[in-house]
Structures are given as structure tokens and as C-alpha cells.
C-alpha atoms as a PDB file:
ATOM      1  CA  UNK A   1    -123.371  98.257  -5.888  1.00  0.00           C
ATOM      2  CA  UNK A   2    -125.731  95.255  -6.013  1.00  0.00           C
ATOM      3  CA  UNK A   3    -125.702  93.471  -9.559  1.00  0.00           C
ATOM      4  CA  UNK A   4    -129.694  94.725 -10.349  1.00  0.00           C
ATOM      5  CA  UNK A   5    -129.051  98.716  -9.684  1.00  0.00           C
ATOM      6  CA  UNK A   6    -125.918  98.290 -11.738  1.00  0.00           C
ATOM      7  CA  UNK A   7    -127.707  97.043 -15.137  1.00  0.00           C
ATOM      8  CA  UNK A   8    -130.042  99.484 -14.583  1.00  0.00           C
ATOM      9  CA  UNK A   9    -127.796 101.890 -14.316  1.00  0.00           C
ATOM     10  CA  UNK A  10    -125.600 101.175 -17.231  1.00  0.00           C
ATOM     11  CA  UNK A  11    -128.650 100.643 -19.295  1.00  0.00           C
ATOM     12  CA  UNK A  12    -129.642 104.173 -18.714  1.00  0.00           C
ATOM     13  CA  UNK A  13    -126.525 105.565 -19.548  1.00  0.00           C
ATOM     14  CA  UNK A  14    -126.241 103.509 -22.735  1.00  0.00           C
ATOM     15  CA  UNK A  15    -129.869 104.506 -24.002  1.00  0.00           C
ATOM     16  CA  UNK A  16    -129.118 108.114 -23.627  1.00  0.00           C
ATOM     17  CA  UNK A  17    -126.511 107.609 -26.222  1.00  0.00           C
ATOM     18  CA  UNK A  18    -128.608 105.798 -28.263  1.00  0.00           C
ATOM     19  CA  UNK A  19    -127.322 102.423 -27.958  1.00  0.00           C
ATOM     20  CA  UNK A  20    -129.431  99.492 -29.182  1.00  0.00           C
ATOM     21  CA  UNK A  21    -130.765  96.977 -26.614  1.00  0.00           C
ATOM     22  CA  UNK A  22    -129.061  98.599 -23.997  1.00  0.00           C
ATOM     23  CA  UNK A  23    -130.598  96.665 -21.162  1.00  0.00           C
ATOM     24  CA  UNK A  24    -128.738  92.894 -22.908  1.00  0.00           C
ATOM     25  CA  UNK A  25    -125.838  95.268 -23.851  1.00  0.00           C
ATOM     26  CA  UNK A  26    -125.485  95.973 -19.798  1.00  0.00           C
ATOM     27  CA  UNK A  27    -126.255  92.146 -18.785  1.00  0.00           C
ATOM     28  CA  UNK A  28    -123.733  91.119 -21.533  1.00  0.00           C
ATOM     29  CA  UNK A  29    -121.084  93.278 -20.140  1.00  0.00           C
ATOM     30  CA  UNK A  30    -121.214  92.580 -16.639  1.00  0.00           C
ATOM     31  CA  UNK A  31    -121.525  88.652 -17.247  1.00  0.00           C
ATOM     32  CA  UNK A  32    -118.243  89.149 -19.034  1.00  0.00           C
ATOM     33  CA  UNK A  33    -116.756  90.853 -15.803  1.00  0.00           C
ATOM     34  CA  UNK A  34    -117.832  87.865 -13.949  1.00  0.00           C
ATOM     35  CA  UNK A  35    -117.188  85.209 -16.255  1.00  0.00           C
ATOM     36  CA  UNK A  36    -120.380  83.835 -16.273  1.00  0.00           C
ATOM     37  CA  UNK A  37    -123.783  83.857 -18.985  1.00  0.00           C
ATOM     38  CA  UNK A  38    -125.855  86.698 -18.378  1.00  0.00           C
ATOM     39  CA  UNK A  39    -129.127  85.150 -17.346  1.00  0.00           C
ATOM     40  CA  UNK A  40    -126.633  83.944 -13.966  1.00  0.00           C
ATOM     41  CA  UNK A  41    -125.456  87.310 -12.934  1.00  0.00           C
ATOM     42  CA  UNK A  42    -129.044  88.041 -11.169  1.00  0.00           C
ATOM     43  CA  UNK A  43    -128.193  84.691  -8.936  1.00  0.00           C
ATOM     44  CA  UNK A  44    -125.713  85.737  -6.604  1.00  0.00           C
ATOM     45  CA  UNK A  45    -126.924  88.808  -4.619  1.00  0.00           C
ATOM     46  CA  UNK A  46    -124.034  90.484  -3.284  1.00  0.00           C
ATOM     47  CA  UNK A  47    -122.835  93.893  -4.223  1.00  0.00           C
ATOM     48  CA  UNK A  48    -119.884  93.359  -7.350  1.00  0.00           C
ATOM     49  CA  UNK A  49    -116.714  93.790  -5.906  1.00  0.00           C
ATOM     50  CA  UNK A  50    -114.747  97.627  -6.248  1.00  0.00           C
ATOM     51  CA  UNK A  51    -112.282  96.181  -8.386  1.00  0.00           C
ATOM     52  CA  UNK A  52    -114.807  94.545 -10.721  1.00  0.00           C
ATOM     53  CA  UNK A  53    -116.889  97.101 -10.745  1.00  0.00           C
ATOM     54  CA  UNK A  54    -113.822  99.483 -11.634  1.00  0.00           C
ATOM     55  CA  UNK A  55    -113.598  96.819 -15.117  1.00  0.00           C
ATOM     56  CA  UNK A  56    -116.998  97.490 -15.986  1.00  0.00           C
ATOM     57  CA  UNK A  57    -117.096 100.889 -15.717  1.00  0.00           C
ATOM     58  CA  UNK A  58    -113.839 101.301 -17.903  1.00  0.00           C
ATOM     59  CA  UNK A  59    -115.421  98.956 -20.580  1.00  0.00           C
ATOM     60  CA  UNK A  60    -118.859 101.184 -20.224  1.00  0.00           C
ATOM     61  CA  UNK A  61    -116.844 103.809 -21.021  1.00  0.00           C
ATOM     62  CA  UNK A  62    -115.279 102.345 -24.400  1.00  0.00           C
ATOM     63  CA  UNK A  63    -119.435 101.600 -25.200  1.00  0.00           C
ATOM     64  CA  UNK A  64    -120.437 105.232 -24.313  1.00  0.00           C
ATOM     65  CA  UNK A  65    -117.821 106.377 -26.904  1.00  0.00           C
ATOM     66  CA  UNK A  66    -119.108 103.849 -29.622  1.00  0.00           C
ATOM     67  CA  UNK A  67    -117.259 100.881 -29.779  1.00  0.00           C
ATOM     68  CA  UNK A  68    -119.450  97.813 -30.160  1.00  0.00           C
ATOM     69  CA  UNK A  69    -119.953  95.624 -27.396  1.00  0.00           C
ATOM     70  CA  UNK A  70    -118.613  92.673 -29.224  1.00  0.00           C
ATOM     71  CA  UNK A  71    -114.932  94.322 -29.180  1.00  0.00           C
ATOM     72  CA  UNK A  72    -115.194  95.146 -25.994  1.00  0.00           C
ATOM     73  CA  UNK A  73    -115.651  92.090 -24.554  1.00  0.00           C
ATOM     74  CA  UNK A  74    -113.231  90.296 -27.015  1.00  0.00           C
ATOM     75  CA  UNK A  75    -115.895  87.270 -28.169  1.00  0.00           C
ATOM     76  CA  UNK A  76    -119.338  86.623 -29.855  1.00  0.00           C
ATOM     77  CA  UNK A  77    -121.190  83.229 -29.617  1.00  0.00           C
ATOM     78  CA  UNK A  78    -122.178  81.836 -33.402  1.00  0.00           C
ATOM     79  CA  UNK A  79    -123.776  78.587 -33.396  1.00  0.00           C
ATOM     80  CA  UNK A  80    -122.446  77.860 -30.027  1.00  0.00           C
ATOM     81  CA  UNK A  81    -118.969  78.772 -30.577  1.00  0.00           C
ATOM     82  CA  UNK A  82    -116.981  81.409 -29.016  1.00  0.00           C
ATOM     83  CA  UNK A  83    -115.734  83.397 -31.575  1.00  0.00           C
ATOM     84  CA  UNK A  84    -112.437  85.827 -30.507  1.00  0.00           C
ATOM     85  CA  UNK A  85    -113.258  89.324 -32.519  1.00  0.00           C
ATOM     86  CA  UNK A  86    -111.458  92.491 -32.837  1.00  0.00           C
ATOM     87  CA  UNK A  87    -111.044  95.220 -35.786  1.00  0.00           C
ATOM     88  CA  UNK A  88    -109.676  92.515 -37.875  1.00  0.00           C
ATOM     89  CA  UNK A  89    -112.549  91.573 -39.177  1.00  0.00           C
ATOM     90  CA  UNK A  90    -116.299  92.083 -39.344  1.00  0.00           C
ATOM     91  CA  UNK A  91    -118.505  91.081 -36.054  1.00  0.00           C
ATOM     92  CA  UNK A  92    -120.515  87.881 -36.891  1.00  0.00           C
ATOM     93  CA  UNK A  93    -124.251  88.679 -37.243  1.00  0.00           C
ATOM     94  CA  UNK A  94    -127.032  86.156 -36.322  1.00  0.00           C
ATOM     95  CA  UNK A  95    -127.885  86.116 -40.083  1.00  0.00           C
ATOM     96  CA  UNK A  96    -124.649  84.605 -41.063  1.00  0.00           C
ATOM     97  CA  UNK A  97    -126.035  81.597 -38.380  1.00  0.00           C
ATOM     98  CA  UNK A  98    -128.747  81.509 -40.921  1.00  0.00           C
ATOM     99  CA  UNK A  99    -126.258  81.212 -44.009  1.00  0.00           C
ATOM    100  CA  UNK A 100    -124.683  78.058 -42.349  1.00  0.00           C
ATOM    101  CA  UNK A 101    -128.302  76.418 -41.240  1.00  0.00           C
ATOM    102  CA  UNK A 102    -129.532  76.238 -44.885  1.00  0.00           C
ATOM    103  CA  UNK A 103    -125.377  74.576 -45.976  1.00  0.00           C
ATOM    104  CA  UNK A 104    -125.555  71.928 -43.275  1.00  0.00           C
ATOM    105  CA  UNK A 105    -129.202  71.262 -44.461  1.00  0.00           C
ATOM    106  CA  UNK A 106    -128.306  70.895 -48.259  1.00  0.00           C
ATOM    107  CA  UNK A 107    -127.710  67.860 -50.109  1.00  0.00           C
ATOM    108  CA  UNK A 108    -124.060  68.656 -50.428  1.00  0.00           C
ATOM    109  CA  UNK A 109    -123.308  66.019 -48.217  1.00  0.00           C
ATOM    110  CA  UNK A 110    -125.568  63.304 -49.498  1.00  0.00           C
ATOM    111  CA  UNK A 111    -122.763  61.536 -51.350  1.00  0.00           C
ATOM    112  CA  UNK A 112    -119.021  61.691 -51.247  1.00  0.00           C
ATOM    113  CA  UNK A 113    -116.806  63.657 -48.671  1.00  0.00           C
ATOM    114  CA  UNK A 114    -117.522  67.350 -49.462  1.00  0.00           C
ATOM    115  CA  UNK A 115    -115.317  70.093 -50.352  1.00  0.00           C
ATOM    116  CA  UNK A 116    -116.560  73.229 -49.100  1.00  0.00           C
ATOM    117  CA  UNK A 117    -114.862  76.697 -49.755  1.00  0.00           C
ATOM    118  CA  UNK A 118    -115.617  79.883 -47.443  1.00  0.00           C
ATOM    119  CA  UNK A 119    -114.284  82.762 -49.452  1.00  0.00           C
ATOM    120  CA  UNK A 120    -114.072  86.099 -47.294  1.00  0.00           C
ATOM    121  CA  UNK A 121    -113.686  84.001 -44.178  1.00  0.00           C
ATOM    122  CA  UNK A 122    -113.042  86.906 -41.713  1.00  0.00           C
ATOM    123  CA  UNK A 123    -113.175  85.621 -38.100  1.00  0.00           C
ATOM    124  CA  UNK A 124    -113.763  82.113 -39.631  1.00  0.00           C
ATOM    125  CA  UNK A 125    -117.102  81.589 -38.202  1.00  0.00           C
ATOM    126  CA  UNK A 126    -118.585  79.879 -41.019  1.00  0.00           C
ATOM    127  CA  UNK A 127    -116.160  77.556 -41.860  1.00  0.00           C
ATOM    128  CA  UNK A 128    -115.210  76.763 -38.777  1.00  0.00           C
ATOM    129  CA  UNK A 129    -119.175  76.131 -37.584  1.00  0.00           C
ATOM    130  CA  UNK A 130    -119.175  74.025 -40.884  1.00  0.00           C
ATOM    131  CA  UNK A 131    -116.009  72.013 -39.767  1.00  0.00           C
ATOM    132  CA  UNK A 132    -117.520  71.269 -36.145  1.00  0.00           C
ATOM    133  CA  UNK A 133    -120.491  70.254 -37.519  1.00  0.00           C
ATOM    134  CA  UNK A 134    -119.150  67.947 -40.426  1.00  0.00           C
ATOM    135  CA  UNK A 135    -115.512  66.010 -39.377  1.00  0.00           C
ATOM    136  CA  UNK A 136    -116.140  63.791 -43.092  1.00  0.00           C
ATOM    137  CA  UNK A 137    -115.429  67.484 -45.243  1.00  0.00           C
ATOM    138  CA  UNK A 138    -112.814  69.024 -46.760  1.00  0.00           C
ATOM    139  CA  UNK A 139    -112.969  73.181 -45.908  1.00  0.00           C
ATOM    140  CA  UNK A 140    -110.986  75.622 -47.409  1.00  0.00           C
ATOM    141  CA  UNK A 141    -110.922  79.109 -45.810  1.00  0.00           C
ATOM    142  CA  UNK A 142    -110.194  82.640 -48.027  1.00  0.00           C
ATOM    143  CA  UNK A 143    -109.527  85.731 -47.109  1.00  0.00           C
ATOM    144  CA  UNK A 144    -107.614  88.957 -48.995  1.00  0.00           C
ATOM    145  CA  UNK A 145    -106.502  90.289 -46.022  1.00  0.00           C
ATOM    146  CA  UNK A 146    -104.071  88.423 -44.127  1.00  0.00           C
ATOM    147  CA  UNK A 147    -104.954  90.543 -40.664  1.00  0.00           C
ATOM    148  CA  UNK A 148    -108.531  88.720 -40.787  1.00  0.00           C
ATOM    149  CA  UNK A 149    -106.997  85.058 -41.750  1.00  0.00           C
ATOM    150  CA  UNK A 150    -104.464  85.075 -39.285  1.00  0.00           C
ATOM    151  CA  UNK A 151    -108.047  85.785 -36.602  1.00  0.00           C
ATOM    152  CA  UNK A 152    -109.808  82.744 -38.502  1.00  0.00           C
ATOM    153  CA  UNK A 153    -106.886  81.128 -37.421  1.00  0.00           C
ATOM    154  CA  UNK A 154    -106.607  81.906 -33.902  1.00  0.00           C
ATOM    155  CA  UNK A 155    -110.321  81.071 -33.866  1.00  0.00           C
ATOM    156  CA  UNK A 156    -109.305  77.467 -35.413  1.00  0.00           C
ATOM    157  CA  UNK A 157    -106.206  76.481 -32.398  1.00  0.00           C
ATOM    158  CA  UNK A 158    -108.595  78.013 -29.882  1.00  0.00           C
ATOM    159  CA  UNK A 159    -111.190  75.567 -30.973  1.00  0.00           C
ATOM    160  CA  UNK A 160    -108.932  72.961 -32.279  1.00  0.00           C
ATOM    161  CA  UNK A 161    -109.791  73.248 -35.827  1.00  0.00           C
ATOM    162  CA  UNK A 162    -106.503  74.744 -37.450  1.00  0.00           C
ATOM    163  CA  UNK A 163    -105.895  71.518 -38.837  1.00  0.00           C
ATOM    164  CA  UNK A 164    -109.282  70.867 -40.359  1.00  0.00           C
ATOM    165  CA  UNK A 165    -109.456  73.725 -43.074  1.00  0.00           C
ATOM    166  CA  UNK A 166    -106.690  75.082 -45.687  1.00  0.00           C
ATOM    167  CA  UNK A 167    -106.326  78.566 -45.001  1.00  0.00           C
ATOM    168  CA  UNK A 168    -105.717  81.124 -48.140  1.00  0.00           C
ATOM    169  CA  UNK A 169    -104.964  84.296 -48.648  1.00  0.00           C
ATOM    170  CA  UNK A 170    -106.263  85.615 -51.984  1.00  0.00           C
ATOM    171  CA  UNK A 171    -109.174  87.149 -53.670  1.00  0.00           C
ATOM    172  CA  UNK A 172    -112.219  85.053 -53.719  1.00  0.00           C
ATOM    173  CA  UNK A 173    -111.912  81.718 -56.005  1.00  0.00           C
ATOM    174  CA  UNK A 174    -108.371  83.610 -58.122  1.00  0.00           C
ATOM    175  CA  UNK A 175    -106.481  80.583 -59.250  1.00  0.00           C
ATOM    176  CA  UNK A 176    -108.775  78.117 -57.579  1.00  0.00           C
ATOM    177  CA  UNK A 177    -108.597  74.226 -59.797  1.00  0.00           C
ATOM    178  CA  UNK A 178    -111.896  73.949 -62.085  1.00  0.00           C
ATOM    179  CA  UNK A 179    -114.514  72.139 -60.609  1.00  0.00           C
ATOM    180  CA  UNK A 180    -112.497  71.256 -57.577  1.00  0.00           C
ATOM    181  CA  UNK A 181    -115.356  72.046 -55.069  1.00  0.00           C
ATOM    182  CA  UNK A 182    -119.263  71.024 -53.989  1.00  0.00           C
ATOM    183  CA  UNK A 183    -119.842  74.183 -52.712  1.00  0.00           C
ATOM    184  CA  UNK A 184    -118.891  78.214 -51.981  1.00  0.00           C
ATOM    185  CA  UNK A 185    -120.115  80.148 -48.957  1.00  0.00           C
ATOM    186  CA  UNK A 186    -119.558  83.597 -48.324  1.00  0.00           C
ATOM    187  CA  UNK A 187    -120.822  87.148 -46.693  1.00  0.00           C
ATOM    188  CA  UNK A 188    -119.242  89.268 -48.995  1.00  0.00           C
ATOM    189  CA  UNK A 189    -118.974  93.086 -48.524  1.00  0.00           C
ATOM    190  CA  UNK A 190    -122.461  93.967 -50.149  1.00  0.00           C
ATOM    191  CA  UNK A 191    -122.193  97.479 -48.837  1.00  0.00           C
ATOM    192  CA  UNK A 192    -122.637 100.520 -51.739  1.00  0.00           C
ATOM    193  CA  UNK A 193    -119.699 103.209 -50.924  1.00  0.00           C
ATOM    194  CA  UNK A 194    -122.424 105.703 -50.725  1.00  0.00           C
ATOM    195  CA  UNK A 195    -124.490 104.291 -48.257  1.00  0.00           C
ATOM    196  CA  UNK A 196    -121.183 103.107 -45.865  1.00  0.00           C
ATOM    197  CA  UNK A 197    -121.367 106.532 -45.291  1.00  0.00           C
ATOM    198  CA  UNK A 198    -124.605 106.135 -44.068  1.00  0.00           C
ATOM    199  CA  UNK A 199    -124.219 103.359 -41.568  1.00  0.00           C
ATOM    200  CA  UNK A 200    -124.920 103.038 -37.317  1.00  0.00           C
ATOM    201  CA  UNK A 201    -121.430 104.917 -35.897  1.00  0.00           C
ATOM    202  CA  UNK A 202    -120.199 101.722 -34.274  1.00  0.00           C
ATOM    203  CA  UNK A 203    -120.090  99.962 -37.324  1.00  0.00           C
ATOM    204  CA  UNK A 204    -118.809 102.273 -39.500  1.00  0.00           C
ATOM    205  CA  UNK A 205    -116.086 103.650 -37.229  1.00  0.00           C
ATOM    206  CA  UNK A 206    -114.946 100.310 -35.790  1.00  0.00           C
ATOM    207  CA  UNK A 207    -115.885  97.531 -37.953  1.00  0.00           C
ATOM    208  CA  UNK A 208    -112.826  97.424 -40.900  1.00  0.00           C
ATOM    209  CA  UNK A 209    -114.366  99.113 -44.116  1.00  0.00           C
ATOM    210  CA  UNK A 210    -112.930  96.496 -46.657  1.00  0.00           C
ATOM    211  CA  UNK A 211    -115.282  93.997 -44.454  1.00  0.00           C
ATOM    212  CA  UNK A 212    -118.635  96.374 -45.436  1.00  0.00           C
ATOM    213  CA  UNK A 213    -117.836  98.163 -48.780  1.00  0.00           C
ATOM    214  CA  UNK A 214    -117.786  96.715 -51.708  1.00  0.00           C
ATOM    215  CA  UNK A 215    -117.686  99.696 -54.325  1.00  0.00           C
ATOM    216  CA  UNK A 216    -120.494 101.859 -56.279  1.00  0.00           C
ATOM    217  CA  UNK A 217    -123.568  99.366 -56.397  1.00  0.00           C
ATOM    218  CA  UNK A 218    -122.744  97.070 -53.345  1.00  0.00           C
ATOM    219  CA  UNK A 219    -123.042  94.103 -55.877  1.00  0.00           C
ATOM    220  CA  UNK A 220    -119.532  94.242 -57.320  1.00  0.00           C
ATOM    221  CA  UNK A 221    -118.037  91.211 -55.363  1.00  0.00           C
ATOM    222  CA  UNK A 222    -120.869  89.033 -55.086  1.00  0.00           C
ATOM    223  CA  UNK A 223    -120.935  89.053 -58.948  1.00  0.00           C
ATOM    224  CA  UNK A 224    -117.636  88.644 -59.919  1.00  0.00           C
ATOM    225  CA  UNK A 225    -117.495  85.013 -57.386  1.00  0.00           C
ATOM    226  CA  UNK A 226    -120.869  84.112 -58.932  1.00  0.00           C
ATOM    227  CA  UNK A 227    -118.591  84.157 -61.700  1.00  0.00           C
ATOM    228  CA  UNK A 228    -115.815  82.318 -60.831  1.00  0.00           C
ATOM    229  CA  UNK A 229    -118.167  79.912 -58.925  1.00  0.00           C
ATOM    230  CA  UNK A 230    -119.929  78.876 -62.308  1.00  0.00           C
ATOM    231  CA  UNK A 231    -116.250  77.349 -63.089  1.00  0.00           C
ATOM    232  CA  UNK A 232    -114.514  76.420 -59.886  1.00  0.00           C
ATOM    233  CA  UNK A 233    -118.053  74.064 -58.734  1.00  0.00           C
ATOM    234  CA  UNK A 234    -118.544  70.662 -59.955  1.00  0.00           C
ATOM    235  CA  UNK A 235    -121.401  70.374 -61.973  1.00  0.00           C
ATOM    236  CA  UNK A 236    -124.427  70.557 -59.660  1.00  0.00           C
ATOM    237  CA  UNK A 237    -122.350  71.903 -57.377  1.00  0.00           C
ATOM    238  CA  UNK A 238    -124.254  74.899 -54.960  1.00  0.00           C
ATOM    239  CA  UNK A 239    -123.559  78.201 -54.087  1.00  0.00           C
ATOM    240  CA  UNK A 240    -124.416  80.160 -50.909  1.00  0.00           C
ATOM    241  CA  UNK A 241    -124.835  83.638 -50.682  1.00  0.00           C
ATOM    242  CA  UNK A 242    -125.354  86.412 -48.287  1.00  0.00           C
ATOM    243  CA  UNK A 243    -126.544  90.044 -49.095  1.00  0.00           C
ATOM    244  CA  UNK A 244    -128.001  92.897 -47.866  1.00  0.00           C
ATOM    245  CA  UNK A 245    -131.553  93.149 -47.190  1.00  0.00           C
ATOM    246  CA  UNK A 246    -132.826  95.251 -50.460  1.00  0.00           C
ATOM    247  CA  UNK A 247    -130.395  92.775 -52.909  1.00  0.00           C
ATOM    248  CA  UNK A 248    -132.822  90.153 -53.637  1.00  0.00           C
ATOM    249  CA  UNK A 249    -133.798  91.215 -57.417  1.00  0.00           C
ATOM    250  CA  UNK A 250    -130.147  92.146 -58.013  1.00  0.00           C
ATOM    251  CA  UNK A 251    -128.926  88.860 -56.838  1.00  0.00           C
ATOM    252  CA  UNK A 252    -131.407  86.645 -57.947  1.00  0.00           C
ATOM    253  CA  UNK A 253    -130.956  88.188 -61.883  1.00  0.00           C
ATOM    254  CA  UNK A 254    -127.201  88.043 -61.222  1.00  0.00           C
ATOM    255  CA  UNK A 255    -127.118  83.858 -60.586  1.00  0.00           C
ATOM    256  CA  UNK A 256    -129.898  83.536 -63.549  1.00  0.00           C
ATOM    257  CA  UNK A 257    -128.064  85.402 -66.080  1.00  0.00           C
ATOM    258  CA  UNK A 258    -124.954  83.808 -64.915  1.00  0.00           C
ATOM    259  CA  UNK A 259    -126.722  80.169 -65.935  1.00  0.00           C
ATOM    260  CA  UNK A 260    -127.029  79.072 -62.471  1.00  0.00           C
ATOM    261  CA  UNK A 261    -130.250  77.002 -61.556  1.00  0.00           C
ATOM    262  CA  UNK A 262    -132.883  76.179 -58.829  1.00  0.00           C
ATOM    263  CA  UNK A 263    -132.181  79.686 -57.076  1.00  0.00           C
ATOM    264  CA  UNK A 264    -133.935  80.114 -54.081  1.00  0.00           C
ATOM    265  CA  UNK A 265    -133.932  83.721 -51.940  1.00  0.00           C
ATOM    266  CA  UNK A 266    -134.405  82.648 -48.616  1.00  0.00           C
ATOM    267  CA  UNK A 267    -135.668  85.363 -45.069  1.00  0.00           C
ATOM    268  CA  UNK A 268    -133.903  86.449 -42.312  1.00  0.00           C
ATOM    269  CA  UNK A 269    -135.887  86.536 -39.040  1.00  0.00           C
ATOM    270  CA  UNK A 270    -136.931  89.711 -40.189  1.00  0.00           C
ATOM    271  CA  UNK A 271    -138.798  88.581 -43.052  1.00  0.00           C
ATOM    272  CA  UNK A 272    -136.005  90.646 -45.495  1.00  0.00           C
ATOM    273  CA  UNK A 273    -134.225  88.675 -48.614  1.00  0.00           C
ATOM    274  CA  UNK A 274    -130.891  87.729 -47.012  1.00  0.00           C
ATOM    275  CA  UNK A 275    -129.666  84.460 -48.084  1.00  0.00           C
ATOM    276  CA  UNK A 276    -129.342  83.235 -51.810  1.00  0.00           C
ATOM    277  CA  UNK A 277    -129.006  79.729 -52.899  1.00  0.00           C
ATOM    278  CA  UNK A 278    -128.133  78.129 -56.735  1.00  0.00           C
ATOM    279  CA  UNK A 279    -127.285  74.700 -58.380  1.00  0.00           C
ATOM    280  CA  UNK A 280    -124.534  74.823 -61.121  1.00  0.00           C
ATOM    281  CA  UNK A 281    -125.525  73.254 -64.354  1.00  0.00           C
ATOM    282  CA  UNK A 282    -124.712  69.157 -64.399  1.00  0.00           C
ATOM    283  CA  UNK A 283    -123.038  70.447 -67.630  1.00  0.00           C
END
């Protein structure tokens, strides 16, 4: 089957299932058989092979019964970066690209070497992006759940990072030195338990639930590091946050009745509150 009647083909089958972007989904999937990008699978003309096309239609399959594409195919790209992923830990969303822009555009780094914590580092994205990008910082990586450090980690030697970031498994900042960082990052769980319930199939069958629920209001974790932040950041330290799209309000009241300062709610490309950012007090 030529490469043009087979996207089409797939993407049929994965719209009448109700999969999202079906037609990059396809592209995606069959660049991944032929280890190439997916704009250069329209270049070569001849018909896929029968034993790639037998790969492609057992990884359809594993699409057509839900599984996002992401797992399928083993990898995402953030920031340029191939990222390994599996049911370890949550899929890195193009938001979370959006988290790291406005930390590598902060003043963090305007004087001394920073320290930089990601806390809930999951497949290590962030602070592995952030390490790439700045070889004069000091990283620190958290996660509770040693199944998603030890994929942060695989990320790191795959990338040849491992060395550049402390790895930790605990919950958030827990015994974490007093002002002993410039600045926290993390995409918390933000997830209510109620509506986790209510989420797409593929993430809420596949994606791990500790990754996506965070208890009753969806704001439980994000408050209690704003907490710990206010103590474990040096004074004027920052704090970046992601949250879910209707969290604004909630977060922005959190950080101010928490003392923090010059909070900012930034957009997603949607034009939704995603992305929170706050000063601690110089004293």
C-alpha cells in the first residue's frame, strides 16, 4: 500500500473512534515505522513494505483500543528533545514547553549560578530542557514515585544529563535546606478526584492517576509546595507553577495569601490561565 492511501486510511479508522487529530496521529505513526519525521514519509513513493506495514497495523490497533499515541510509539519531542514515555509517568503536554519558556526567560539567572528544583519531575522533561539549556545551574529533580524518577533518569543517560541534576525521591520540597534554592518548577497533579472521572479515555485509562489527581478540589498539592516554597526559596527567589485551565483565581489567591509577590497568571496558546509566576519576599 502506497504511503498516501495508508494515512488516509488509518485516519479514517481513527476518527470513527473518535480520536483527536487523527490525520497527524496517522503521519506520526507511520514516520515512527520508518524512522523518519512525518512531513518526509510523503517523499519516497513506493508502497511500505509487508513487514512494515504489518508494525503499523499492530500499533493502529493498540490506538483503536485507546492507548495514546505517545505510548505507542515510545517518545514525545519537548523543546527539541526526545523524551522516552511509558505509564510511568504523565505524557508531556506542549503547555509544560510553555512553563519552561517563561523559567529560561526570568531573571533567575541574572546573577550567581542558579539552583533550580523541579518537584514532580515525571519523565524529567523540565529539568532536563532546563539543564540543556543552562550548563552554569545547579538542578535538582523530585519525584514521590520512584517508577517515574527512575524514567527521568533514563531520559538523563539517554541525553547525557544524569550527571547534571540530583535526583530525589520524596514529596515535593519535605526536608529540603531553608532558602537553599532560586527557584521551584512544577506541573503538579491539579486534577479534582471528581472530575478524573470525567477525563478523555486515553488519559484516564493509561496515563498513571497519581500523575492527574490530586484529591477533592484539585488545588491540594499546588498549595501545600506554595507553602514549603515560601521557606525553601531565597528571598526573592521565584516560583513556577502549572495548573489547570479554570485555576487561575484559586491559584493566584493561594500565592497572595501565602505572602508571595509580583504574581503574574500567564496564557496557554489557548488563551486559558495555565502558568503562574511569584517573587518570594527579600525578607
Amino acid at each position: 500500500m502506497k504511503i498516501i492511501r495508508l494515512i488516509e486510511a488509518l485516519e479514517q479508522r481513527f476518527s470513527a473512534v473518535g480520536i483527536d487529530n487523527a490525520k497527524r496521529v496517522s503521519e506520526e505513526l507511520v514516520a515512527h515505522v520508518l524512522g523518519c519525521k512525518p512531513l518526509e514519509i510523503y517523499l519516497d513513493a513506493a508502497p511500505l513494505p509487508p513487514e512494515k506495514l504489518q508494525h503499523v497495523e499492530k500499533l493502529s490497533t493498540r490506538i483503536e483500543d485507546g492507548e495514546p499515541l505517545q505510548y505507542v510509539i515510545g517518545h514525545v519531542d519537548f523543546w527539541g528533545l526526545e523524551i522516552k514515555c511509558d505509564p510511568r509517568a504523565l505524557i508531556p503536554r506542549p503547555e509544560t514547553e510553555l512553563l519552561v519558556e517563561e523559567v529560561l526567560s526570568s531573571r533567575i539567572w541574572e546573577n550567581k549560578p542558579a539552583t533550580v528544583v523541579d518537584v514532580g519531575t515525571g519523565t524529567g522533561c523540565i529539568a532536563l530542557t532546563l539543564a540543556a539549556q543552562r550548563p552554569d545551574a545547579d538542578f535538582k529533580a523530585i519525584d514521590l514515585h520512584p517508577e517515574a524518577l527512575g524514567l527521568a533518569r533514563e531520559n538523563a543517560r539517554a541525553l547525557g544529563l544524569e550527571d547534571r541534576i540530583l535526583w530525589l525521591n520524596k514529596s515535593l520540597l519535605d526536608d529540603c535546606a531553608p532558602e537553599s534554592c532560586d527557584a521551584v518548577v512544577a506541573n503538579l497533579p491539579y486534577i479534582s478526584s471528581a472530575d478524573w472521572k470525567t477525563l478523555a479515555k486515553p488519559v484516564r485509562d493509561h496515563e498513571p492517576k497519581s500523575a492527574l489527581d490530586s484529591g477533592p478540589s484539585g488545588m491540594e498539592l499546588i498549595q501545600e509546595l506554595a507553602t514549603q516554597a515560601r521557606y525553601v526559596l531565597v528571598p526573592g527567589g521565584m516560583l513556577f507553577l502549572e495548573f489547570g485551565f479554570d485555576q487561575g483565581r484559586a491559584v493566584f489567591q493561594c500565592l497572595s495569601n501565602l505572602g508571595y509577590l509580583e504574581i503574574q497568571i500567564k496564557h496557554d496558546l489557548a488563551g486559558h490561565d495555565r502558568i503562574a509566576i511569584a517573587e518570594n519576599p527579600q525578607c
